[in-house]
C-alpha atoms as a PDB file:
ATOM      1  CA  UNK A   1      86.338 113.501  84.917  1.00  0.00           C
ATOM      2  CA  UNK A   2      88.657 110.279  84.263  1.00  0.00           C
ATOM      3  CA  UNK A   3      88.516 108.059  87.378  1.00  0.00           C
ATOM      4  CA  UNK A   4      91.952 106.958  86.272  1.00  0.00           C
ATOM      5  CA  UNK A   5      93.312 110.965  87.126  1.00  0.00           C
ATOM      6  CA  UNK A   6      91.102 111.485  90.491  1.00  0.00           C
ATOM      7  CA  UNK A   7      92.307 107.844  91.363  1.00  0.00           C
ATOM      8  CA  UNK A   8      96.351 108.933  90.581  1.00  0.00           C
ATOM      9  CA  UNK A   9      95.250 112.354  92.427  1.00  0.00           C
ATOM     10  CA  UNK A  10      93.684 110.861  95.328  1.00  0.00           C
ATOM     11  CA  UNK A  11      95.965 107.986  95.876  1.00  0.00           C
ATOM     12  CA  UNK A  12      99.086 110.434  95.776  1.00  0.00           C
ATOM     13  CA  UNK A  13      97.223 112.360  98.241  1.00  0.00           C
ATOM     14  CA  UNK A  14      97.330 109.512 100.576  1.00  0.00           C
ATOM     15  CA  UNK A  15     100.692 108.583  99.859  1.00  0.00           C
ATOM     16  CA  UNK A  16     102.079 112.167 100.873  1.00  0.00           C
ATOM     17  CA  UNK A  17      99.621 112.058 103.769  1.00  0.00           C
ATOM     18  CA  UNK A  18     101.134 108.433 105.241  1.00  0.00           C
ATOM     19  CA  UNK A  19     104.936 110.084 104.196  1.00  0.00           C
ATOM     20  CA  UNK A  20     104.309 112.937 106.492  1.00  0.00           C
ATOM     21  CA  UNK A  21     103.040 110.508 109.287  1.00  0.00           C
ATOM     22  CA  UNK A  22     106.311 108.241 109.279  1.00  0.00           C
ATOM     23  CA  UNK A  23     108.823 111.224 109.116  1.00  0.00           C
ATOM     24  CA  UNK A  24     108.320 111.220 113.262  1.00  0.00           C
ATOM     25  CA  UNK A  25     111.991 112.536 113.434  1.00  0.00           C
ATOM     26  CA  UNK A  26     111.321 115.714 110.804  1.00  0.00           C
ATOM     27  CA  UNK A  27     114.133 114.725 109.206  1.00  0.00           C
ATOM     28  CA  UNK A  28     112.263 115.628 105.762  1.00  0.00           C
ATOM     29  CA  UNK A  29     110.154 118.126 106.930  1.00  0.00           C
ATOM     30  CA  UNK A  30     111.469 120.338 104.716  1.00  0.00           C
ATOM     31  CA  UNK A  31     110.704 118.318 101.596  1.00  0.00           C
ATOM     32  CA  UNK A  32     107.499 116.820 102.491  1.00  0.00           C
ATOM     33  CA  UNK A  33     106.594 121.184 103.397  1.00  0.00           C
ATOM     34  CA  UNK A  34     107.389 121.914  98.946  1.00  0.00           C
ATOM     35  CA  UNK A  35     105.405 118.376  98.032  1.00  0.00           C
ATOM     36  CA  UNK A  36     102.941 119.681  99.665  1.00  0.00           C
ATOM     37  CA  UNK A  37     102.363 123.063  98.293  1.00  0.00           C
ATOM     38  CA  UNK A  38     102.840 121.574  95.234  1.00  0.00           C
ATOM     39  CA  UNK A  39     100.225 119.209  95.391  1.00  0.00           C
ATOM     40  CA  UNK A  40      98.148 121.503  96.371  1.00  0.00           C
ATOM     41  CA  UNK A  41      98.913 123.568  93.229  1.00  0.00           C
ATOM     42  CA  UNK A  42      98.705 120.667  91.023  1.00  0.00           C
ATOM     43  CA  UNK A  43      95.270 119.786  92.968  1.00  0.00           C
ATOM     44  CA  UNK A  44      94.115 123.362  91.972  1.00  0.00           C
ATOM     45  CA  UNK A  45      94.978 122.955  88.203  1.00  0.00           C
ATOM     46  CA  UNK A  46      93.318 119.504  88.146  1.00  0.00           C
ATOM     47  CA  UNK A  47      90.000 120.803  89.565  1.00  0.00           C
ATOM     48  CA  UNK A  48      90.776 123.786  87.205  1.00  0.00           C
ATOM     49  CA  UNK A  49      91.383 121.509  83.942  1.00  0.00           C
ATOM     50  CA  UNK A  50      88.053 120.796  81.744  1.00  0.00           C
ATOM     51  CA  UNK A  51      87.883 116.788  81.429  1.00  0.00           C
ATOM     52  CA  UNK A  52      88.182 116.987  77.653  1.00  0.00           C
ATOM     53  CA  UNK A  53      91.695 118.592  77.732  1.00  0.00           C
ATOM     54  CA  UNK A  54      93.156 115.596  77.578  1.00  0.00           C
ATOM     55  CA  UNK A  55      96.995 116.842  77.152  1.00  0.00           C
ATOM     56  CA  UNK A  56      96.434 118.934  80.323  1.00  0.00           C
ATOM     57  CA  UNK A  57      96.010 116.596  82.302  1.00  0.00           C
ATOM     58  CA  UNK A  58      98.367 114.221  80.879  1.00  0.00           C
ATOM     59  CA  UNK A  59     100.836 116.539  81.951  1.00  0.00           C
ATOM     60  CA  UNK A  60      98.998 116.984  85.535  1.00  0.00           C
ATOM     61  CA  UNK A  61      99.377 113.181  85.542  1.00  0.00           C
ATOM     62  CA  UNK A  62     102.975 113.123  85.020  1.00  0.00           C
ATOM     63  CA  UNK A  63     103.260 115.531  87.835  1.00  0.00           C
ATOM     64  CA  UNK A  64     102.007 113.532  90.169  1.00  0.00           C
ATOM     65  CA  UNK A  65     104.074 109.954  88.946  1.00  0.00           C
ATOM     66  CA  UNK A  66     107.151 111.827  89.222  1.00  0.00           C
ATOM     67  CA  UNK A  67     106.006 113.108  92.664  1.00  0.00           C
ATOM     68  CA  UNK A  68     105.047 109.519  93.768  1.00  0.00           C
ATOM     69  CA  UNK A  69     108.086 108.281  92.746  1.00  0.00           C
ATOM     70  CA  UNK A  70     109.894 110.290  95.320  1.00  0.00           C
ATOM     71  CA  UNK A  71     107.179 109.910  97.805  1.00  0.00           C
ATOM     72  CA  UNK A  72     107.846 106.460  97.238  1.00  0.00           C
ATOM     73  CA  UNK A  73     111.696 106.350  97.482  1.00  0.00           C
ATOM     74  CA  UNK A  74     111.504 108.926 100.748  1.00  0.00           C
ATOM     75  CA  UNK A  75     108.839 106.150 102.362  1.00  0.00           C
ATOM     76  CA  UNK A  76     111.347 103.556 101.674  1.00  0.00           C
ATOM     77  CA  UNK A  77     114.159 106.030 103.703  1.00  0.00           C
ATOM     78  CA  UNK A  78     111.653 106.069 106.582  1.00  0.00           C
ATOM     79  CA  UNK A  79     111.032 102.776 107.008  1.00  0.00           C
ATOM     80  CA  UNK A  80     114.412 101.325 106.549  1.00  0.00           C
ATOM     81  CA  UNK A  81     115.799 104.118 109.129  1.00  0.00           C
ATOM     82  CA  UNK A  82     112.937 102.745 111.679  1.00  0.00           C
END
């Protein structure tokens, strides 16, 4: 397995872990609830994925930068509204 993909995986697992920490106020409870059923799916399919299909999980790993983006941008939210 690539560290660089169990590194993105593990790492966005953190980020959506601090996320649901800030949001004290569940005011994106809602959101934070779909991220994380789908990381959980995406989790599944990267366990899932033989380490030589390289385009698989490329597109695993593009998952999971478009979902740190937002986890990102909805952190930022938090902590400005603190």
């Amino acid at each position: 397995m690539n560290l660089f993909y169990k590194r993105l995986m593990d790492s966005t697992e953190d980020l959506l872990y601090r996320v649901r920490i800030y949001d004290r106020e569940l005011k994106k409870c809602d959101e934070i609830l779909q991220m994380d059923e789908a990381y959980g799916q995406l989790r599944q399919a990267f366990d899932a994925i033989d380490s030589r299909n390289e385009s698989a999980m490329e597109r695993v790993a593009a998952k999971l930068q478009q979902m740190r983006q937002r986890l990102i941008t909805m952190m930022e939210d938090l902590l400005h509204a603190a």
